[in-house]
C-alpha atoms as a PDB file:
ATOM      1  CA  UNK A   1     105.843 102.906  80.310  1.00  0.00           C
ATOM      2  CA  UNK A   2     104.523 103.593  76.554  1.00  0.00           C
ATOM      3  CA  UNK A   3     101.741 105.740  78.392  1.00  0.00           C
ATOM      4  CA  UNK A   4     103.585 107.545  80.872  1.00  0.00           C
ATOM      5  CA  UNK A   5     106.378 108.403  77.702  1.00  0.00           C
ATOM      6  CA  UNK A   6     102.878 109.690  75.593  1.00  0.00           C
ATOM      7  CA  UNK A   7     101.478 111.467  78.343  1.00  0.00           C
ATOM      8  CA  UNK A   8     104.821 113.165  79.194  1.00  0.00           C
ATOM      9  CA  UNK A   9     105.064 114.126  75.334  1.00  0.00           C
ATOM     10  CA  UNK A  10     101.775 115.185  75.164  1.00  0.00           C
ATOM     11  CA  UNK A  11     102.138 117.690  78.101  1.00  0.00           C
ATOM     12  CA  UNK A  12     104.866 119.289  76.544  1.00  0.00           C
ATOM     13  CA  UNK A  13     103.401 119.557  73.316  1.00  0.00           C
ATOM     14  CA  UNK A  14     100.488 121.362  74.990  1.00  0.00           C
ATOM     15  CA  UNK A  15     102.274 124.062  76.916  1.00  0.00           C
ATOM     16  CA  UNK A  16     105.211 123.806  74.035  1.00  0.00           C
ATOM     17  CA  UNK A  17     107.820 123.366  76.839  1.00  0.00           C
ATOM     18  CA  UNK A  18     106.986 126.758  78.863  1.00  0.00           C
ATOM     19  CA  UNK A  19     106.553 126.714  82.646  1.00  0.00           C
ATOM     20  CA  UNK A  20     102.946 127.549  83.403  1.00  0.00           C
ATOM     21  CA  UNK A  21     102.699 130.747  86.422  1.00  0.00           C
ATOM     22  CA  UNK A  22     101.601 131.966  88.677  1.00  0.00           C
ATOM     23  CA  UNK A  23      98.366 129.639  89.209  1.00  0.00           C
ATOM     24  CA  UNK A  24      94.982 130.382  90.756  1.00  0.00           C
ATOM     25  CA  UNK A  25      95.199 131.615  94.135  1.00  0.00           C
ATOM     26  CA  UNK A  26      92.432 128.840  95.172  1.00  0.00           C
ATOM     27  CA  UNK A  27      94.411 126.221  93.533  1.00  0.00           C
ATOM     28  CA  UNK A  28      97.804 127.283  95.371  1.00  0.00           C
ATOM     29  CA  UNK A  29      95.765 126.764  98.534  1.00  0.00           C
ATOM     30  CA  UNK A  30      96.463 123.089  98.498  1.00  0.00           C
ATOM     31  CA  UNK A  31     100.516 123.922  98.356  1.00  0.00           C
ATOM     32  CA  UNK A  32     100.258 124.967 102.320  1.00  0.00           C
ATOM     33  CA  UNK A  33     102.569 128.175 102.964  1.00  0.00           C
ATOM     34  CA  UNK A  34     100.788 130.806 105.289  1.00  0.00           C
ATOM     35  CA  UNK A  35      97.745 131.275 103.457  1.00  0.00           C
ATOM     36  CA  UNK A  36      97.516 127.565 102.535  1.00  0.00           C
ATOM     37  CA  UNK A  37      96.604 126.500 106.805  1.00  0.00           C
ATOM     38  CA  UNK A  38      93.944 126.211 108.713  1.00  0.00           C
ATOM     39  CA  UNK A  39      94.949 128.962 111.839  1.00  0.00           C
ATOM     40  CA  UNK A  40      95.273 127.980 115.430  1.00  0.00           C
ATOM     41  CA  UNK A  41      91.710 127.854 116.102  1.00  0.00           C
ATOM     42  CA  UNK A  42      90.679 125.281 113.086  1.00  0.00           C
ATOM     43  CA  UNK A  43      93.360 123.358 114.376  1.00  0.00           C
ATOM     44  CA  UNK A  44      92.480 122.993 117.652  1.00  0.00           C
ATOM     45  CA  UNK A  45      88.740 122.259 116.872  1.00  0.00           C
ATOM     46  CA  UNK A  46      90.313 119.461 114.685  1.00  0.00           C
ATOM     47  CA  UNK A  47      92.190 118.206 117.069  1.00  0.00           C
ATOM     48  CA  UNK A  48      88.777 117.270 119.398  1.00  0.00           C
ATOM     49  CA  UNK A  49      87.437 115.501 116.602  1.00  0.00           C
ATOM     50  CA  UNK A  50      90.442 113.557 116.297  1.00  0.00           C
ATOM     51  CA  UNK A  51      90.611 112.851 119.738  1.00  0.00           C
ATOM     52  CA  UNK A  52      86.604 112.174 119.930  1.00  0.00           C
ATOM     53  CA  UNK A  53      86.697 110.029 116.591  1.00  0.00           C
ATOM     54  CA  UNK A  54      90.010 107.748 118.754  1.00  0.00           C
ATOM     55  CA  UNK A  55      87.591 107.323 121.438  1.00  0.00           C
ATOM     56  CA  UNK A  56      84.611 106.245 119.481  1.00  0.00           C
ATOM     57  CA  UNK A  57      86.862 103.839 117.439  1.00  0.00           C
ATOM     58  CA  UNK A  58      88.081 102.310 120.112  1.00  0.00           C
ATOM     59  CA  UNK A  59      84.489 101.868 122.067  1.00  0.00           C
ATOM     60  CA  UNK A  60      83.156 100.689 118.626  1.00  0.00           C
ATOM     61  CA  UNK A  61      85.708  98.341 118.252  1.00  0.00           C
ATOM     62  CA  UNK A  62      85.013  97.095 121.678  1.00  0.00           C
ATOM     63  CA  UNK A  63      81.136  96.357 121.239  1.00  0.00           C
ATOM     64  CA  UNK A  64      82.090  95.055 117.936  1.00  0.00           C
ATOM     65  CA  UNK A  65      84.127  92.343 119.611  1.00  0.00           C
ATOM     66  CA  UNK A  66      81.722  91.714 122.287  1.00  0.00           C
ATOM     67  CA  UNK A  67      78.820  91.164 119.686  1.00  0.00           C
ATOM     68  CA  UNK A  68      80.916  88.011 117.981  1.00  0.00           C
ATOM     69  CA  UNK A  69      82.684  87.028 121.125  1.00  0.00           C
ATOM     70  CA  UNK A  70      85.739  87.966 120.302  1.00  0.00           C
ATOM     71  CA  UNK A  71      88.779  88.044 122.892  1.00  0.00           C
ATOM     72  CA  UNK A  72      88.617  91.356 124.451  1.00  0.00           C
ATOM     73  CA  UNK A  73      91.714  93.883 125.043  1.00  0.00           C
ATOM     74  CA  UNK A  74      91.761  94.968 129.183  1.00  0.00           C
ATOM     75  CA  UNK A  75      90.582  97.722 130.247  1.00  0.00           C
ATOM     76  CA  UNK A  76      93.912  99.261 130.963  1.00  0.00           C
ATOM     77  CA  UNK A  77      95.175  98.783 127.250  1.00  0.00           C
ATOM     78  CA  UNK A  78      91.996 100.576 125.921  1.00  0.00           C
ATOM     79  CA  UNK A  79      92.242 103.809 128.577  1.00  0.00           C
ATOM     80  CA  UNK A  80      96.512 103.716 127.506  1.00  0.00           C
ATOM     81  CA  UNK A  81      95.681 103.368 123.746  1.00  0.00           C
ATOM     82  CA  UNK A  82      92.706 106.383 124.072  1.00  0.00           C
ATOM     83  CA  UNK A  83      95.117 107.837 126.388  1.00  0.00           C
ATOM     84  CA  UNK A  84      98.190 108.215 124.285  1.00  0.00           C
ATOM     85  CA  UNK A  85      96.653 108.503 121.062  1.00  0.00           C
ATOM     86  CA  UNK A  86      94.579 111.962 121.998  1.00  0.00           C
ATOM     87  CA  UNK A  87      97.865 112.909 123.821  1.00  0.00           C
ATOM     88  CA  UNK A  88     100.033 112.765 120.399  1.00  0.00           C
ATOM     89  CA  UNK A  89      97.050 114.380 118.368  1.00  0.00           C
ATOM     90  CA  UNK A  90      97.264 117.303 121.319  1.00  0.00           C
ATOM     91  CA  UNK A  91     101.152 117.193 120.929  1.00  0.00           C
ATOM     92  CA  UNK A  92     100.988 117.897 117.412  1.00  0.00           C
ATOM     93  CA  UNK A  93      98.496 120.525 117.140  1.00  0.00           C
ATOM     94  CA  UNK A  94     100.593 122.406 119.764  1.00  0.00           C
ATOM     95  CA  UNK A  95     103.601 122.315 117.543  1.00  0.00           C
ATOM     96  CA  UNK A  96     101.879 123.878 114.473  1.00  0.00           C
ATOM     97  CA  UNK A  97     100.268 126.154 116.073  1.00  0.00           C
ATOM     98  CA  UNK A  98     103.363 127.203 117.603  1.00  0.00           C
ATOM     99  CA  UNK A  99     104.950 128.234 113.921  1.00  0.00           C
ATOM    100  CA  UNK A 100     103.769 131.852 113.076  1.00  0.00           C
ATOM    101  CA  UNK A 101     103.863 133.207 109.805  1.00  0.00           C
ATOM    102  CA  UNK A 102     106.755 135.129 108.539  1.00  0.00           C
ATOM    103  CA  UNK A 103     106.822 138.723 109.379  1.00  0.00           C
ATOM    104  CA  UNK A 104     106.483 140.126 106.382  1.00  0.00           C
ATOM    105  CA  UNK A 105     103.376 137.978 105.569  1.00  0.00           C
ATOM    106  CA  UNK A 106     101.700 138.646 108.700  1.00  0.00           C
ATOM    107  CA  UNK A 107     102.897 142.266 108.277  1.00  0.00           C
ATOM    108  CA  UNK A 108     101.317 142.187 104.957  1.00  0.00           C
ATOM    109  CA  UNK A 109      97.923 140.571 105.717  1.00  0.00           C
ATOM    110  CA  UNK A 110      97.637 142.868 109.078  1.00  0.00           C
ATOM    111  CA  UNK A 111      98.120 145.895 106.588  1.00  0.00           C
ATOM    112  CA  UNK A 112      95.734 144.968 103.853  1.00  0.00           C
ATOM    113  CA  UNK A 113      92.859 144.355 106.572  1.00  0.00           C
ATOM    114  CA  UNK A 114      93.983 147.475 108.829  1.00  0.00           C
ATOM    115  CA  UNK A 115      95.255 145.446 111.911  1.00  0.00           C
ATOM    116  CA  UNK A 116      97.354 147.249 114.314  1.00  0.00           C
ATOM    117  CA  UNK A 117     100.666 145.718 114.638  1.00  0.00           C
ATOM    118  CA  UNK A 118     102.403 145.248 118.426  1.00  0.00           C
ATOM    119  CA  UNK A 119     105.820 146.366 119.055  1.00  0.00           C
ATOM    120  CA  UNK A 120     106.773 142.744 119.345  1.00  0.00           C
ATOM    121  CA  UNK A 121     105.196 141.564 115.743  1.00  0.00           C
ATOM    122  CA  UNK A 122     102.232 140.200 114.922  1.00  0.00           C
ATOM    123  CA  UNK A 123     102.023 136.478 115.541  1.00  0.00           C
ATOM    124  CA  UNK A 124      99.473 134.142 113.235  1.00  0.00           C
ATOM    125  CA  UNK A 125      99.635 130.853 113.787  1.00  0.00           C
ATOM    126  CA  UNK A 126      99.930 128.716 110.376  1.00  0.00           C
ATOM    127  CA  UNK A 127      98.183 125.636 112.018  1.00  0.00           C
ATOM    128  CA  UNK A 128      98.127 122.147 109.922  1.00  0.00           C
ATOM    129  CA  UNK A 129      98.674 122.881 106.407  1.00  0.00           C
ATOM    130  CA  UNK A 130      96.237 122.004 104.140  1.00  0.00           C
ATOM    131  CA  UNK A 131      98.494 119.232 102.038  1.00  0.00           C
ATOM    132  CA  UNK A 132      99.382 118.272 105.269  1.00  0.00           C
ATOM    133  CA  UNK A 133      95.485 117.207 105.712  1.00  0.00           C
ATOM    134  CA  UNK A 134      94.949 115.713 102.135  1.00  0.00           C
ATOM    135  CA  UNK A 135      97.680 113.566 103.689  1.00  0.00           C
ATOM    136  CA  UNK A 136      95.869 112.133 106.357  1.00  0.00           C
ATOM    137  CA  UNK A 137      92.538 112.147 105.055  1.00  0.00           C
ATOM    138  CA  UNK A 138      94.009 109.855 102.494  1.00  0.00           C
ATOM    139  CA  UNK A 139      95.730 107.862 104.256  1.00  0.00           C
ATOM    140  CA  UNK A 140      92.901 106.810 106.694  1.00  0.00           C
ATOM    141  CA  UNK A 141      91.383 106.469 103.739  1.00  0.00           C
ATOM    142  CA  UNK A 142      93.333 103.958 102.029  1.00  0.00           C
ATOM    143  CA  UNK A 143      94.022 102.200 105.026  1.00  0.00           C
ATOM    144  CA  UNK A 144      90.169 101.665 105.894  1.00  0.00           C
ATOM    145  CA  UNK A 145      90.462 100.438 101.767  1.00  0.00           C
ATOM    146  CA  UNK A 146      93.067  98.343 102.831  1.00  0.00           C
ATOM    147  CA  UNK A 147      91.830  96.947 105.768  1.00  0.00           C
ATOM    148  CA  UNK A 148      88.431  96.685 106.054  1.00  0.00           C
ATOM    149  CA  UNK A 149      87.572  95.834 102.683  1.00  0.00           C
ATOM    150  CA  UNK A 150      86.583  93.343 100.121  1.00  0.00           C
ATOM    151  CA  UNK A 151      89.049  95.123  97.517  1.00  0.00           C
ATOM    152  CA  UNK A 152      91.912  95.349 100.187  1.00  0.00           C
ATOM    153  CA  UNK A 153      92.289  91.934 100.943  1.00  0.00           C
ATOM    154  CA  UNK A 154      91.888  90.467  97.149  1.00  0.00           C
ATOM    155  CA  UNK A 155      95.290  93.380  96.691  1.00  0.00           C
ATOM    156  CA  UNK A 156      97.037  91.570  99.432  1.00  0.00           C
ATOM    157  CA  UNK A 157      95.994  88.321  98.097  1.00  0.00           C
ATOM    158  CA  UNK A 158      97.195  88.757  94.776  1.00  0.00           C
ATOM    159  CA  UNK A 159     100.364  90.465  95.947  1.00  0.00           C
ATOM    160  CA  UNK A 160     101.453  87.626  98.314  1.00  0.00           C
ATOM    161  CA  UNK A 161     100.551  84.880  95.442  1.00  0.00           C
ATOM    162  CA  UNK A 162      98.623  85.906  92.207  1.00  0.00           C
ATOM    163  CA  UNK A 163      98.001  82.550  91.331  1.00  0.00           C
ATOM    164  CA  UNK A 164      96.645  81.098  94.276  1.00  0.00           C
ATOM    165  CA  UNK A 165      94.499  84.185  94.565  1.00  0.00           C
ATOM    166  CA  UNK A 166      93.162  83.437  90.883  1.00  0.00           C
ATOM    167  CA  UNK A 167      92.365  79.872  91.763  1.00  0.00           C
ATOM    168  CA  UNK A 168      90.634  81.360  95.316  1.00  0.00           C
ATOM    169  CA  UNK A 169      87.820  82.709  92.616  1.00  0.00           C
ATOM    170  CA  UNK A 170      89.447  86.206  92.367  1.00  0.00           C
ATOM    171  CA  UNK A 171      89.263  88.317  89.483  1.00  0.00           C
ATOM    172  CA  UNK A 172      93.216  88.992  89.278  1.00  0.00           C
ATOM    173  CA  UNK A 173      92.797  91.339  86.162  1.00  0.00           C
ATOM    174  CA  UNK A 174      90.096  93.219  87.605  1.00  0.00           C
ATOM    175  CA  UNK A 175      91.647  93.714  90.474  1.00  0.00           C
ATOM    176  CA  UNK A 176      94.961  94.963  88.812  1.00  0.00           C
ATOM    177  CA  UNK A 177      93.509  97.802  86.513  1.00  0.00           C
ATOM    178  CA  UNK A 178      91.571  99.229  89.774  1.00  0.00           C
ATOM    179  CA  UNK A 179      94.690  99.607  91.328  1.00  0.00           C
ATOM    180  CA  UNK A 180      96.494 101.276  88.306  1.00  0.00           C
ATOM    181  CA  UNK A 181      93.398 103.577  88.565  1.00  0.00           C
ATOM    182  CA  UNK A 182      93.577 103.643  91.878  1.00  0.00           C
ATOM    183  CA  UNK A 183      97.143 105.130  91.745  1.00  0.00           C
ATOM    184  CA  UNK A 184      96.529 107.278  88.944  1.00  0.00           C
ATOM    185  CA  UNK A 185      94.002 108.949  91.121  1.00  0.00           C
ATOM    186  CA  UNK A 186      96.515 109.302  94.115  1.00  0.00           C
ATOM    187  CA  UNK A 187      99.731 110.759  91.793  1.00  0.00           C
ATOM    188  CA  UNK A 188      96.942 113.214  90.279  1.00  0.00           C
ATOM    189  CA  UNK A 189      95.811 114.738  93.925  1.00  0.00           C
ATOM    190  CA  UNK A 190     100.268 114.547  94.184  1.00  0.00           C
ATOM    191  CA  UNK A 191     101.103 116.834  91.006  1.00  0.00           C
ATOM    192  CA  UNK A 192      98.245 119.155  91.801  1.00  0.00           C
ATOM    193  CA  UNK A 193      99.595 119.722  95.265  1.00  0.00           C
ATOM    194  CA  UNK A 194     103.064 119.941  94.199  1.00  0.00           C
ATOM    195  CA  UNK A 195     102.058 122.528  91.347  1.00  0.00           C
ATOM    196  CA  UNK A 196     100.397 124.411  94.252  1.00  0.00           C
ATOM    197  CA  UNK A 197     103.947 124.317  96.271  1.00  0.00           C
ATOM    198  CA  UNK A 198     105.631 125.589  93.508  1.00  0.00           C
ATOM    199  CA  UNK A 199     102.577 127.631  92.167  1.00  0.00           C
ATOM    200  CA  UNK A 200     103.744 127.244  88.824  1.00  0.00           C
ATOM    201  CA  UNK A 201     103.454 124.085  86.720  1.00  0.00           C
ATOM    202  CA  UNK A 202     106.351 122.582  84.219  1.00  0.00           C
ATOM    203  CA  UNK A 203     107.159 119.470  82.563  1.00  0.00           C
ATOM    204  CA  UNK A 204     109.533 117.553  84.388  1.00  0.00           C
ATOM    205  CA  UNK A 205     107.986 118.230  87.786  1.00  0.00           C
ATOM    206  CA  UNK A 206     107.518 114.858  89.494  1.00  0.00           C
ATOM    207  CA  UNK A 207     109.762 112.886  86.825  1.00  0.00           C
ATOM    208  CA  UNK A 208     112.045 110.152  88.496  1.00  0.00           C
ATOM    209  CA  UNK A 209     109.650 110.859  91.628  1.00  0.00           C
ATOM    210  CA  UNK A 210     108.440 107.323  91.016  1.00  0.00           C
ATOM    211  CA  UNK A 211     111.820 105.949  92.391  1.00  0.00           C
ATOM    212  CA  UNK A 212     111.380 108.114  95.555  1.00  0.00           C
ATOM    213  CA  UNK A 213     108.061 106.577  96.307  1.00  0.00           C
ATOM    214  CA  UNK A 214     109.353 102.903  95.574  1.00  0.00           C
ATOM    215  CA  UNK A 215     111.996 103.810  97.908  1.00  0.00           C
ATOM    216  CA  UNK A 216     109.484 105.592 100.498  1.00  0.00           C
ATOM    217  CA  UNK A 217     107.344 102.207 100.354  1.00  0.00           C
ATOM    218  CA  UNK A 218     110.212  99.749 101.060  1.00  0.00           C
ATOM    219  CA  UNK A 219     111.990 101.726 104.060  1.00  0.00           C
ATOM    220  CA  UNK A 220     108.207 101.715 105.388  1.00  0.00           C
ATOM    221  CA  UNK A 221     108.221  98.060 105.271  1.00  0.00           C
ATOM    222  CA  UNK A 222     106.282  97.301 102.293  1.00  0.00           C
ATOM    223  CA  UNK A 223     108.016  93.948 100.603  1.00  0.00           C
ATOM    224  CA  UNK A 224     109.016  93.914  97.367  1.00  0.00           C
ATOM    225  CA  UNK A 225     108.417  90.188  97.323  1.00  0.00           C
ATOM    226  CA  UNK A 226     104.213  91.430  97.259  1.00  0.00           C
ATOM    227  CA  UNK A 227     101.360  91.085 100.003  1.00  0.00           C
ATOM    228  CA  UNK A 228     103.243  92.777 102.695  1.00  0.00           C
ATOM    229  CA  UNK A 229     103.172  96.027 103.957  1.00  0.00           C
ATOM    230  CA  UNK A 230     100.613  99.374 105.268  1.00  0.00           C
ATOM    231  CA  UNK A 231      99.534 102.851 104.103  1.00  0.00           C
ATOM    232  CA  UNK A 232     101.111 104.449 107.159  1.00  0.00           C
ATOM    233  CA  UNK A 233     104.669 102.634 107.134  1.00  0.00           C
ATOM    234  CA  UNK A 234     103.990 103.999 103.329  1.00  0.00           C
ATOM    235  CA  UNK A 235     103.902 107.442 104.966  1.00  0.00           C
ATOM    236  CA  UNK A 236     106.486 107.166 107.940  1.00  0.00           C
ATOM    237  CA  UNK A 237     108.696 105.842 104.855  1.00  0.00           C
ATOM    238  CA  UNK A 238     108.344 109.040 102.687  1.00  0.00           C
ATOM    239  CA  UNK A 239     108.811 111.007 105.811  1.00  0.00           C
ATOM    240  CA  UNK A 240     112.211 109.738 106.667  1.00  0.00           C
ATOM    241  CA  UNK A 241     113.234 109.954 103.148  1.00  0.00           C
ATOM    242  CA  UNK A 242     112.354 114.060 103.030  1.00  0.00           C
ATOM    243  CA  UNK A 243     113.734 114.278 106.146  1.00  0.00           C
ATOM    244  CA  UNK A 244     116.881 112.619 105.330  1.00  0.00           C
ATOM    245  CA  UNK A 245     116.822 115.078 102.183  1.00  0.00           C
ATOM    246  CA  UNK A 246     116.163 117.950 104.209  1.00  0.00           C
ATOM    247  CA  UNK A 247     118.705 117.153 106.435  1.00  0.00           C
ATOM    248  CA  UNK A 248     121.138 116.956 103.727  1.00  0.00           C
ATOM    249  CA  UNK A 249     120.291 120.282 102.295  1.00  0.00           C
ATOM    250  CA  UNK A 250     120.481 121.767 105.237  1.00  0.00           C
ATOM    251  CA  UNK A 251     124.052 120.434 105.742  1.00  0.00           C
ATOM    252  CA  UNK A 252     124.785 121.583 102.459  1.00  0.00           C
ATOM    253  CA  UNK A 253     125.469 118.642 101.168  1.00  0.00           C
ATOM    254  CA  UNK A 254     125.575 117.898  97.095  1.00  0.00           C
ATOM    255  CA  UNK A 255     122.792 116.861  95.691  1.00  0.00           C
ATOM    256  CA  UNK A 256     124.831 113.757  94.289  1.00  0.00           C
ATOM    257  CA  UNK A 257     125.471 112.710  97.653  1.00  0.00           C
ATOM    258  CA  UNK A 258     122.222 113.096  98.461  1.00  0.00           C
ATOM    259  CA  UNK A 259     121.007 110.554  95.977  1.00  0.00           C
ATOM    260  CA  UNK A 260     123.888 108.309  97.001  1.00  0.00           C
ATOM    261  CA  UNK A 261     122.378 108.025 100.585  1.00  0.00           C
ATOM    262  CA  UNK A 262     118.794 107.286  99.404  1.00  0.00           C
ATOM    263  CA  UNK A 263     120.082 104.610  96.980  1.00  0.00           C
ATOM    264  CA  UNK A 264     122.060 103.009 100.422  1.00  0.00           C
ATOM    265  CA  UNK A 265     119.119 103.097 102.514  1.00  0.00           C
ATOM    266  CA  UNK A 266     116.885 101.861  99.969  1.00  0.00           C
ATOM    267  CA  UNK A 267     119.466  99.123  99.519  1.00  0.00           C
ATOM    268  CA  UNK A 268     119.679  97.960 102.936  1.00  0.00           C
ATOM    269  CA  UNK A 269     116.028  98.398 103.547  1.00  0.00           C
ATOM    270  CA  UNK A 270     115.578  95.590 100.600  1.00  0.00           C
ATOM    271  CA  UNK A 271     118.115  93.550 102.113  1.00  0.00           C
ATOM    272  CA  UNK A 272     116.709  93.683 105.468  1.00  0.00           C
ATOM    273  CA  UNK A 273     113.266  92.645 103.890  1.00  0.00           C
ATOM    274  CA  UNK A 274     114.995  89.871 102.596  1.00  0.00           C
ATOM    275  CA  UNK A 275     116.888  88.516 105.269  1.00  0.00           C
ATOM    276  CA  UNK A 276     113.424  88.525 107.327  1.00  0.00           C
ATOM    277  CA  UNK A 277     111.448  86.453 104.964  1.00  0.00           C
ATOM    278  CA  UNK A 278     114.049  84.000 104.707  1.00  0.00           C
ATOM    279  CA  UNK A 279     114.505  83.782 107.966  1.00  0.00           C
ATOM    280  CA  UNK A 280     110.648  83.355 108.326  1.00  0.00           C
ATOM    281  CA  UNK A 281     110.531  81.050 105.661  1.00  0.00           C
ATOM    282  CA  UNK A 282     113.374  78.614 107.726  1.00  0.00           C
ATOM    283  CA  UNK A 283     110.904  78.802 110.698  1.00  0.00           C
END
């Protein structure tokens, strides 16, 4: 807390208060926006090496199994997992590539490279927006961290009991400052794509944010209680929190009330947590 409040302080001593725009055009790249995608046809070559890196997964993970005689999933459960995973990966692309860019920015690009526009408007399509793949990439990421590493299971170790985990021969301290680093890292990449948004960069951006993402983590099923919970129910959390917001906004709703209805659903997602490890821990 002492840092963040010196950091903070710092920052504004630096830019003496002032916002900071407009920002480099390569930098407001990561915000998304029309320029900030990827266009129908990066998209869609993206979305076969999804699809190809699904199937190779799941064949890997199936010779994997085989080689230390593990129990293997049927056949039918693979082709339906393969099946259904490529399908949502085509579903999506589809629906970006089905937003086009506003007309004035398309009519403003097709101008400044001397395209003809139809009668009917120029359509672009934006494609997955570049903050949109930071997203994923890092959460694959740090769920392959999580997961499938040495590092991943001492977190979940110390998070479910930090002294057992210290008498297991695990370097509890060590562990701890790599994930404050760790997390330092990830709220960095965060403000610079949020600058990028906003292309323009001032001092309270993010602040209180830090209760959003507590929130985001518990409605995604992460326990408060420690060594439960996943990057993507991390993810699907923060989703239905903007969307609720969204929502909201869009409903014209105060922005009071809006707070009001993330502090309820943050509630009962806490109390739902904690109804279901006591009733675990009654058996």
């Amino acid at each position: 807390l002492g840092a963040q409040l010196f950091w903070r302080g710092a920052a504004w001593w630096v830019t003496t208060g002032q916002t900071i725009a407009p920002l480099d055009d390569r930098f407001a790249l990561m915000g998304g926006g029309p320029h900030g995608s990827i266009g129908a046809t990066a998209s869609w070559v993206l979305c076969l090496l999804a699809c190809a890196a699904i199937v190779f997964s799941l064949y890997a993970g199936r010779q994997r199994r085989a080689r230390f005689r593990f129990p293997q999933r049927p056949m039918w459960a693979e082709y339906t997992i393969g099946v259904v995973g490529c399908l949502l990966v085509v579903g999506a692309t589809a629906i970006v590539n089905a937003y086009p860019w506003p007309e004035r920015v398309a009519a403003a690009y097709a101008e400044a490279n001397h395209i003809p526009v139809p009668e009917g408007g120029l359509f672009i399509s934006t494609g997955y927006a570049i903050p949109v793949l930071i997203a994923l990439v890092i959460g694959v990421a740090m769920t392959f961290l999580a997961r499938r590493t040495r590092f991943g299971r001492y977190v979940y170790a110390i998070g479910g009991n930090p002294e057992a985990a210290e008498l297991a021969g695990i370097n509890t301290r060590k562990i701890t400052v790599l994930v404050f680093a760790l997390m330092g890292m990830l709220a960095a990449i965060a403000a610079c794509i949020d600058s990028a948004r906003l292309d323009s960069a001032t001092n309270v951006l993010g602040q209180f944010d830090e209760l959003y993402v507590i929130a985001a983590a518990v409605i995604g099923g992460t326990s408060l209680a420690g060594g439960v919970g996943t990057i993507y129910g991390a993810i699907i959390g923060a989703l239905v929190i903007q969307s609720l917001q969204s929502g909201m906004v869009l409903l014209g709703f105060d922005s009071a009330f809006q707070q009001m209805v993330v502090g309820v659903v943050l509630v009962g997602a806490v109390g739902l947590d904690t109804y279901y490890r006591r009733r675990t821990a009654k058996g």
